[in-house]
N, C-alpha and C. Protein backbone atom coordinates (compact mmCIF):
# COMPACT_ATOMS: atom_id res chain seq x y z
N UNK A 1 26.07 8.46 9.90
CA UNK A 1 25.22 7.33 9.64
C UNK A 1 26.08 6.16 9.19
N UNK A 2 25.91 4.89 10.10
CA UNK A 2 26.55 3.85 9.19
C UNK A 2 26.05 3.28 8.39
N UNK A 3 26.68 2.13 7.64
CA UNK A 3 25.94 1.19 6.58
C UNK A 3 24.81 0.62 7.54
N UNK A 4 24.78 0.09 8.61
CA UNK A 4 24.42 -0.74 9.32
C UNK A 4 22.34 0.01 9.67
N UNK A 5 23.00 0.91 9.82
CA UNK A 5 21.36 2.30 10.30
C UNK A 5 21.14 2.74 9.31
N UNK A 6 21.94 2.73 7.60
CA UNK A 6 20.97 2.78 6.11
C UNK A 6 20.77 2.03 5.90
N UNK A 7 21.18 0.73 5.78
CA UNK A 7 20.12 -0.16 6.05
C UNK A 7 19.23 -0.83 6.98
N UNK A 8 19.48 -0.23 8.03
CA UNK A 8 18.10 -0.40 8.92
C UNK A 8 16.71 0.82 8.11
N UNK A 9 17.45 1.87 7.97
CA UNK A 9 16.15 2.60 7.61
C UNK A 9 15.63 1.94 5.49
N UNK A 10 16.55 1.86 5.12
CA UNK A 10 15.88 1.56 4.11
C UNK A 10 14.89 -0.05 3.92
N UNK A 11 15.30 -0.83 5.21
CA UNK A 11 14.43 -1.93 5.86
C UNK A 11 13.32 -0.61 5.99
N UNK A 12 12.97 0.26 6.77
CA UNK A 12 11.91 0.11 7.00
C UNK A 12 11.04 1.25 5.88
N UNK A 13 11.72 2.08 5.17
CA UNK A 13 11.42 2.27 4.02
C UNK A 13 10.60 1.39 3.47
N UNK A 14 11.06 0.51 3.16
CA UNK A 14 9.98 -0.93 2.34
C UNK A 14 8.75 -1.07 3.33
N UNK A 15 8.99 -1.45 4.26
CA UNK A 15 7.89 -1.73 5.16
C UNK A 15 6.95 -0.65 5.31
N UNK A 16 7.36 0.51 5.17
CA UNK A 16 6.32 1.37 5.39
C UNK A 16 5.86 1.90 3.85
N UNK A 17 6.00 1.33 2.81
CA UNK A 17 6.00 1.13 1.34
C UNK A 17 4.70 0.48 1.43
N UNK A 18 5.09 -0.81 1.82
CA UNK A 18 4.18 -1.99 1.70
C UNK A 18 3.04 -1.83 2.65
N UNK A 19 3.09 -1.29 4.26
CA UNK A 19 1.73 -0.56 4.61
C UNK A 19 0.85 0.15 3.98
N UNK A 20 1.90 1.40 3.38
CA UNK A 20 0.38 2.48 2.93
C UNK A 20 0.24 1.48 1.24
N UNK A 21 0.76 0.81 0.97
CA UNK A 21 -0.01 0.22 -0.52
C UNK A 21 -0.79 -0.97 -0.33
N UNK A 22 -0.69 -1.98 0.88
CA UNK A 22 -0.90 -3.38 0.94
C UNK A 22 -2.72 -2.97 1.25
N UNK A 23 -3.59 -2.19 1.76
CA UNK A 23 -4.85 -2.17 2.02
C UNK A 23 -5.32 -2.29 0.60
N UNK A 24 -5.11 -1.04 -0.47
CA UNK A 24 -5.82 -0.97 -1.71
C UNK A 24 -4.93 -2.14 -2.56
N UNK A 25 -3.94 -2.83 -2.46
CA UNK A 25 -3.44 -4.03 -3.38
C UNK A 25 -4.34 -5.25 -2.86
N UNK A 26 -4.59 -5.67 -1.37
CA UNK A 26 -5.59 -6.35 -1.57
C UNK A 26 -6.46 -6.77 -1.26
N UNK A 27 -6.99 -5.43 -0.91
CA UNK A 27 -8.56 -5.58 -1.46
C UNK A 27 -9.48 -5.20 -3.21
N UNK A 28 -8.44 -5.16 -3.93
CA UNK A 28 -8.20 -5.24 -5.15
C UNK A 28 -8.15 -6.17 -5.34
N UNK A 29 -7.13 -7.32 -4.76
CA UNK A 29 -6.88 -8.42 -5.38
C UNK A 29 -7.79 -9.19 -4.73
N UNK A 30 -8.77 -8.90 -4.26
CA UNK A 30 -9.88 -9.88 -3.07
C UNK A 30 -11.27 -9.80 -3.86
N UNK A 31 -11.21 -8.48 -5.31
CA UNK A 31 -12.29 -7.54 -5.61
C UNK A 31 -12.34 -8.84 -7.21
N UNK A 32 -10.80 -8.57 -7.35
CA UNK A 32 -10.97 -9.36 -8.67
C UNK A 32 -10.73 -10.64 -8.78
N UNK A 33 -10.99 -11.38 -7.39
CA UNK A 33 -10.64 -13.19 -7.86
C UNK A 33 -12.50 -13.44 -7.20
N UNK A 34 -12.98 -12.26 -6.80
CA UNK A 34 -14.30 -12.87 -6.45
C UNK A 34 -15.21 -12.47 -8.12
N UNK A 35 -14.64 -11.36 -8.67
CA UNK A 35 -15.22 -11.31 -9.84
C UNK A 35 -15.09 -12.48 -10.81
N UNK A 36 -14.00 -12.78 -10.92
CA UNK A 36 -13.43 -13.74 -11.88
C UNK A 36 -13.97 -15.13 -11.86
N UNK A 37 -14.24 -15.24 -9.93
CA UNK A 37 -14.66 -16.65 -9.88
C UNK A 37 -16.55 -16.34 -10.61
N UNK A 38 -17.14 -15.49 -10.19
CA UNK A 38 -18.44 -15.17 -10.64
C UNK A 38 -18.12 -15.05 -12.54
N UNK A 39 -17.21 -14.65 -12.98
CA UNK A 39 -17.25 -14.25 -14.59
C UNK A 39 -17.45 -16.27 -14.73
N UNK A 40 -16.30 -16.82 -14.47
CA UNK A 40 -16.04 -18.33 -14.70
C UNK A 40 -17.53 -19.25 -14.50
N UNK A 41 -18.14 -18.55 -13.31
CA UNK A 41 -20.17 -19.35 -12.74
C UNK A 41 -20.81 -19.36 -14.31
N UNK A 42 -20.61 -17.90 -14.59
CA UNK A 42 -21.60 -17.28 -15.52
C UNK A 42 -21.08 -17.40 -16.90
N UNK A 43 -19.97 -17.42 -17.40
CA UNK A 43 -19.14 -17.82 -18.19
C UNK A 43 -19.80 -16.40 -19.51
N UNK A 44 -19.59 -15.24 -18.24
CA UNK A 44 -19.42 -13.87 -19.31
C UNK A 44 -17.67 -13.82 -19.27
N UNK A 45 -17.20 -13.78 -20.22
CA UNK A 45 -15.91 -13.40 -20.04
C UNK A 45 -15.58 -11.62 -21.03
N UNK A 46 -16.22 -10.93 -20.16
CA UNK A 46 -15.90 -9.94 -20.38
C UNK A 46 -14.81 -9.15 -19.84
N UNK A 47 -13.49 -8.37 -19.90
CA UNK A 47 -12.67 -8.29 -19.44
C UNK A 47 -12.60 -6.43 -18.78
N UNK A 48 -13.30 -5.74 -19.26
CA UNK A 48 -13.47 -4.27 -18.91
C UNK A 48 -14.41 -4.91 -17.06
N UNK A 49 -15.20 -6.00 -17.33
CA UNK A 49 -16.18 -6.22 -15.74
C UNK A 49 -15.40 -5.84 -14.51
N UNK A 50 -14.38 -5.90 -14.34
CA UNK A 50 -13.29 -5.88 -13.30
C UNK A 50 -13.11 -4.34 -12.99
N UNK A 51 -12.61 -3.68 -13.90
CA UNK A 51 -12.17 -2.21 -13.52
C UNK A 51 -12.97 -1.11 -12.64
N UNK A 52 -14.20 -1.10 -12.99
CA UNK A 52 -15.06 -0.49 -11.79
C UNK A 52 -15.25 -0.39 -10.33
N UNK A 53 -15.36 -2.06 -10.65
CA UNK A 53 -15.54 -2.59 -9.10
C UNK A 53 -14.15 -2.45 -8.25
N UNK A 54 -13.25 -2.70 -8.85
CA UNK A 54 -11.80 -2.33 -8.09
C UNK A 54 -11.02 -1.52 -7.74
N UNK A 55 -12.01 0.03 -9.09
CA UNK A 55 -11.58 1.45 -8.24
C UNK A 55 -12.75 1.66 -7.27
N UNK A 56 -13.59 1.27 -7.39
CA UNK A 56 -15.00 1.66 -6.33
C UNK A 56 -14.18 1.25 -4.96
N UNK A 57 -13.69 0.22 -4.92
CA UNK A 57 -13.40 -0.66 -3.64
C UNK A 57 -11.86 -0.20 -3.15
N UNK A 58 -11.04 0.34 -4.60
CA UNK A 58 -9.90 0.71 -3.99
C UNK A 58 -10.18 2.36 -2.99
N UNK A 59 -11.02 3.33 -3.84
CA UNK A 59 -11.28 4.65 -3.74
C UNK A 59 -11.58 4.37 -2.17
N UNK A 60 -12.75 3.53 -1.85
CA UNK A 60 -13.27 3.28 -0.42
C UNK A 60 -12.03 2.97 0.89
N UNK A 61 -11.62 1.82 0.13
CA UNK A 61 -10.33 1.73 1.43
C UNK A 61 -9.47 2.50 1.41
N UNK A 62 -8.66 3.36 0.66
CA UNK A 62 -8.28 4.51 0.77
C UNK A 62 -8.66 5.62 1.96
N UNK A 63 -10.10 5.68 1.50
CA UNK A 63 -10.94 6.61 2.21
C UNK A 63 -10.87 6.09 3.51
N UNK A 64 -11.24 5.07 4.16
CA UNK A 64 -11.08 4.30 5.66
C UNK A 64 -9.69 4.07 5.98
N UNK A 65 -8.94 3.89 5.44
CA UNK A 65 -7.02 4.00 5.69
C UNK A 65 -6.50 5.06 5.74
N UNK A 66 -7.39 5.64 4.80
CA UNK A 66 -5.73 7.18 4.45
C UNK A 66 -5.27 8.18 6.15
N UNK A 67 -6.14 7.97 6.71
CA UNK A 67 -5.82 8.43 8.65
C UNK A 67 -4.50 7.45 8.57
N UNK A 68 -4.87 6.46 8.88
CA UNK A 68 -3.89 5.28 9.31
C UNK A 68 -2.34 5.35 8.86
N UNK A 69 -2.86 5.27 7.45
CA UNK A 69 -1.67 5.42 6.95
C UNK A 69 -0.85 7.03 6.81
N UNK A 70 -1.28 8.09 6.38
CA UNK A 70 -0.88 8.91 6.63
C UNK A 70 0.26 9.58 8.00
N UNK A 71 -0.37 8.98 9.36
CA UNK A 71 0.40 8.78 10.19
C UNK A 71 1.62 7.97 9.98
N UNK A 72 1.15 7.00 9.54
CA UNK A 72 2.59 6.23 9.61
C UNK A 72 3.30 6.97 8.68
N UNK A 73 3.07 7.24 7.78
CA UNK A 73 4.18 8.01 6.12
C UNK A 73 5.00 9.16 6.87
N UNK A 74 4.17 10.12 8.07
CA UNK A 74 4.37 11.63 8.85
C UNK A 74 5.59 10.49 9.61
N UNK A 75 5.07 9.77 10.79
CA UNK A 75 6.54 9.33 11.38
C UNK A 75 7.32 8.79 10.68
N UNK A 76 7.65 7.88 9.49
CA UNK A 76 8.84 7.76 8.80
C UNK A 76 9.41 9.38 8.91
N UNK A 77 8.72 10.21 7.91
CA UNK A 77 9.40 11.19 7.55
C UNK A 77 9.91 11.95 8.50
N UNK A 78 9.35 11.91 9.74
CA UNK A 78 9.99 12.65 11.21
C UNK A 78 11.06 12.10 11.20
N UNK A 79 11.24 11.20 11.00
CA UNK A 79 12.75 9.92 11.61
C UNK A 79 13.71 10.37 10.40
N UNK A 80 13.09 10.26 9.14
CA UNK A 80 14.27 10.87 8.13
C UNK A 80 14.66 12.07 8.40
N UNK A 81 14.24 12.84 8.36
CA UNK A 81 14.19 14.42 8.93
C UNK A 81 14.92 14.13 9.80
N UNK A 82 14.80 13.66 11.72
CA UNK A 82 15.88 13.64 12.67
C UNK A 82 16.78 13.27 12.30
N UNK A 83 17.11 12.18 11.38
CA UNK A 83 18.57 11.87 10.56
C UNK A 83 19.45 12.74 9.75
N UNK A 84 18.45 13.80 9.17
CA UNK A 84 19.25 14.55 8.53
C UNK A 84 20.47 15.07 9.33
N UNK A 85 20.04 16.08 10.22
CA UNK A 85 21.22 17.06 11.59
C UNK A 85 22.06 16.01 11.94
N UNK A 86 22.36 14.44 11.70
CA UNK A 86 22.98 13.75 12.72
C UNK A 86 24.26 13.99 12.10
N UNK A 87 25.53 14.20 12.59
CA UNK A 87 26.89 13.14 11.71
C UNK A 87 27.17 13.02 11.15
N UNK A 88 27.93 12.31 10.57
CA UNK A 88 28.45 11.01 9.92
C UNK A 88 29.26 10.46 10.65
N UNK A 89 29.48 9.37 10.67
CA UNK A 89 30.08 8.36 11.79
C UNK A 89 31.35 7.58 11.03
């Protein structure tokens, strides 16, 4: 393995980081600026209002992603795995 293909894979390390987390980060973060703008209408500033609604909504997209993503996490790990048997160069 060269420097050149560890860091190609740890490029995509991140990227496939930021897939399986970016659905539940934001629609989280979509969960709590619509709350916040409604806390600010109503001017409850209660701060526990948020936590419910953002595991309800994280738990859900999870549930509709975790196929999606799961695949992708299985082929990284195929590709690390075929790397293992290779070389060193």
């Amino acid at each position: 393995m060269t420097q050149g293909s560890a860091l190609d894979l740890l490029q995509q390390a991140i990227w496939v980081t930021m897939i399986a987390s970016g659905p539940i980060v934001i629609s989280a973060m979509v969960v709590g600026v619509i709350i916040a703008v409604l806390q600010a209408l109503t001017q409850v500033q209660e701060m526990t209002l948020t936590f419910i609604p953002k595991m309800l909504v994280g738990f859900g997209v999870a549930a509709l992603t975790g196929s999606y993503v799961g695949n992708v996490l299985f082929g990284f790990t195929e590709q690390v795995y075929a790397l293992i048997g290779t070389p060193i160069q």
